[in-house]
N, C-alpha and C. Protein backbone atom coordinates (compact mmCIF):
# COMPACT_ATOMS: atom_id res chain seq x y z
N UNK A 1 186.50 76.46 114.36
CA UNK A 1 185.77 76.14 115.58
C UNK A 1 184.28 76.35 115.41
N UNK A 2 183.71 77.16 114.13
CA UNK A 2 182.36 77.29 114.34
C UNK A 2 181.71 76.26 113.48
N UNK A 3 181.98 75.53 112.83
CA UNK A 3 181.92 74.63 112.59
C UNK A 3 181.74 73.48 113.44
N UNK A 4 182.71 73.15 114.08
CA UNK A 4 182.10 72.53 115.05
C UNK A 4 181.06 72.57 116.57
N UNK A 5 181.28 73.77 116.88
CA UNK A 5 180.21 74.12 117.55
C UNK A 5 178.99 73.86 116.95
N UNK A 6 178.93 74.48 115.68
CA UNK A 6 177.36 74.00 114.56
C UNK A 6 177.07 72.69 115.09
N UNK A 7 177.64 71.83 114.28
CA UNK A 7 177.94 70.33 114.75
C UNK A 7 177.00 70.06 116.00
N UNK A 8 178.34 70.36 117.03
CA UNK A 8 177.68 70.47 118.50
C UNK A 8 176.41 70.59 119.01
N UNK A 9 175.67 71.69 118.40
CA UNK A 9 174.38 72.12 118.76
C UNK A 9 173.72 71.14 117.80
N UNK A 10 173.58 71.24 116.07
CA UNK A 10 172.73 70.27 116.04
C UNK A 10 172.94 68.66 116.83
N UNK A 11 173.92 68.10 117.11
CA UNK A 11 173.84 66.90 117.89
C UNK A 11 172.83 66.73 119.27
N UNK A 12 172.96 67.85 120.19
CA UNK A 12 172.41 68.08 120.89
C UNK A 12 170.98 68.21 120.93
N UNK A 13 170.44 68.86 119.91
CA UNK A 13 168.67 69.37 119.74
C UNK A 13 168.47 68.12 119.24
N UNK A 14 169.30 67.30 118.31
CA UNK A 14 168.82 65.98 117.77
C UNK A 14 168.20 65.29 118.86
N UNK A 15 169.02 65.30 120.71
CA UNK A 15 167.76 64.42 121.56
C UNK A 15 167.73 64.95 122.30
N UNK A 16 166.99 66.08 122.23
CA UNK A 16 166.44 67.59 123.22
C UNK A 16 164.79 66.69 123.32
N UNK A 17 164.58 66.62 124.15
CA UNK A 17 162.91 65.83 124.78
C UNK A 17 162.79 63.99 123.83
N UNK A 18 163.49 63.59 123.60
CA UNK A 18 163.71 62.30 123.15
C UNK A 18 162.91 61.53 123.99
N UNK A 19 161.87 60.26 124.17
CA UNK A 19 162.24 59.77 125.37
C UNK A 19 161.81 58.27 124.69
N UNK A 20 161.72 57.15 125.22
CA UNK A 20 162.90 56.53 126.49
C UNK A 20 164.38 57.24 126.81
N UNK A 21 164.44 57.44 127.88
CA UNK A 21 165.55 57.76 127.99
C UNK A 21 166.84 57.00 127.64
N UNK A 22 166.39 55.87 128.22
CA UNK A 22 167.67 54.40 127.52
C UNK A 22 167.54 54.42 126.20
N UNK A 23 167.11 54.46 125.13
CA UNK A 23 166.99 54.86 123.72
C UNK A 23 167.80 55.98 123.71
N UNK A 24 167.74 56.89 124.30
CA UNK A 24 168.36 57.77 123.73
C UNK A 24 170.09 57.75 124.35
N UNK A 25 170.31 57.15 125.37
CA UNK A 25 171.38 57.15 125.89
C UNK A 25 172.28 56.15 124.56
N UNK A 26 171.87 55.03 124.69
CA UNK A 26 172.02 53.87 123.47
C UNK A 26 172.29 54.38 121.86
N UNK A 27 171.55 55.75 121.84
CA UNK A 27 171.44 56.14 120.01
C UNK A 27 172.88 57.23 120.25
N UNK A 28 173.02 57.41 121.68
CA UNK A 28 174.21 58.53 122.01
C UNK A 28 175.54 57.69 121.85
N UNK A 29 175.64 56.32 122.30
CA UNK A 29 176.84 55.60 122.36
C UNK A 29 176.66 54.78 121.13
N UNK A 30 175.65 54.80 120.24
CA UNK A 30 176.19 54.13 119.29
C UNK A 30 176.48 55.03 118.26
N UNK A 31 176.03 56.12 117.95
CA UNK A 31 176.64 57.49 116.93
C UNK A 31 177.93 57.59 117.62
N UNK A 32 178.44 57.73 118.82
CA UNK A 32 179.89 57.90 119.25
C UNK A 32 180.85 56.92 118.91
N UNK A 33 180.75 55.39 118.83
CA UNK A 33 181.08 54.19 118.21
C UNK A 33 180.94 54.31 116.91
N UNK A 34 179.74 54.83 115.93
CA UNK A 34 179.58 55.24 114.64
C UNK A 34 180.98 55.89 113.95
N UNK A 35 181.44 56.86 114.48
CA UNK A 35 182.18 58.31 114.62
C UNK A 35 183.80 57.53 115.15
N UNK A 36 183.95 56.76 115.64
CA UNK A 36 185.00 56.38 116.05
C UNK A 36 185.26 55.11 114.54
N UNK A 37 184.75 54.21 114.29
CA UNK A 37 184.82 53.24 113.31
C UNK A 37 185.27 54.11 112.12
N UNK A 38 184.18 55.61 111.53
CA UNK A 38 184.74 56.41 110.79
C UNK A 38 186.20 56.69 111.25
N UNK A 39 186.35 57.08 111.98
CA UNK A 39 187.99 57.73 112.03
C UNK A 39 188.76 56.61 111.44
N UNK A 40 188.71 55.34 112.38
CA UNK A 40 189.68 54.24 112.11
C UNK A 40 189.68 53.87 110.38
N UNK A 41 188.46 53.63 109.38
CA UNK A 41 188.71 53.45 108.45
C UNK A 41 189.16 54.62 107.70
N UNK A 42 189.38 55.73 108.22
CA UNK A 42 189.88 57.31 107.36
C UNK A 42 191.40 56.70 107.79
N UNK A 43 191.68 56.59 108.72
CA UNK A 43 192.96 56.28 109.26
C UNK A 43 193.91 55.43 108.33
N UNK A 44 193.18 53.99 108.50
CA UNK A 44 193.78 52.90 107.72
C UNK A 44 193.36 52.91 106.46
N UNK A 45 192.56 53.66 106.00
CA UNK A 45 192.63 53.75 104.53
C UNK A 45 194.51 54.97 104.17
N UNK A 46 194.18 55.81 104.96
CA UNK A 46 195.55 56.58 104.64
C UNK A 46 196.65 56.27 105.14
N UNK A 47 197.15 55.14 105.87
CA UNK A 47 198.07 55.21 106.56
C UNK A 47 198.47 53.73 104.87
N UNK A 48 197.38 52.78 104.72
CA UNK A 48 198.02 52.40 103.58
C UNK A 48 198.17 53.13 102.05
N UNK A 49 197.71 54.14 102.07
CA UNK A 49 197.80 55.04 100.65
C UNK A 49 199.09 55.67 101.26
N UNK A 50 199.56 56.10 102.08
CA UNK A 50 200.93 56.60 102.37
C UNK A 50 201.93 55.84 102.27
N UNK A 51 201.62 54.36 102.75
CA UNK A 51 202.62 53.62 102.87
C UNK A 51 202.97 52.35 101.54
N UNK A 52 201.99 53.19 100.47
CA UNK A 52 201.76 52.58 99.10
C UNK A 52 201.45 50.88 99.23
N UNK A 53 200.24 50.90 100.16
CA UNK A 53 199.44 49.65 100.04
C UNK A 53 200.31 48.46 100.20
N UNK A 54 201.12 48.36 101.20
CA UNK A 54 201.80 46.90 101.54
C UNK A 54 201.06 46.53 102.59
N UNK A 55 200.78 45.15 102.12
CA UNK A 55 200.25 44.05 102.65
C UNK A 55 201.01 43.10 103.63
């Protein structure tokens, strides 16, 4: 868990006085979309290394 808390906080100070504010809302939903695309290709890369790469 402290690990991610780390995480946590630096994400946060990353747009501590940022401004446009819409810039920063925008750099917030696209690192969250960033972070989600990662999962899916961690995912489907292992779900075909488990399932020995059938096509």
């Amino acid at each position: 868990m402290g690990t991610l808390s780390h995480f946590r906080t630096i994400y946060i100070q990353a747009f501590k006085g940022c401004k446009p504010e819409i810039l920063v809302v925008l750099l917030k939903v696209y690192s969250v979309f960033c972070a989600l695309m990662l999962f899916l290709a961690v995912y489907a890369f292992m779900d075909r290394a488990l399932n020995g790469f059938d096509f």
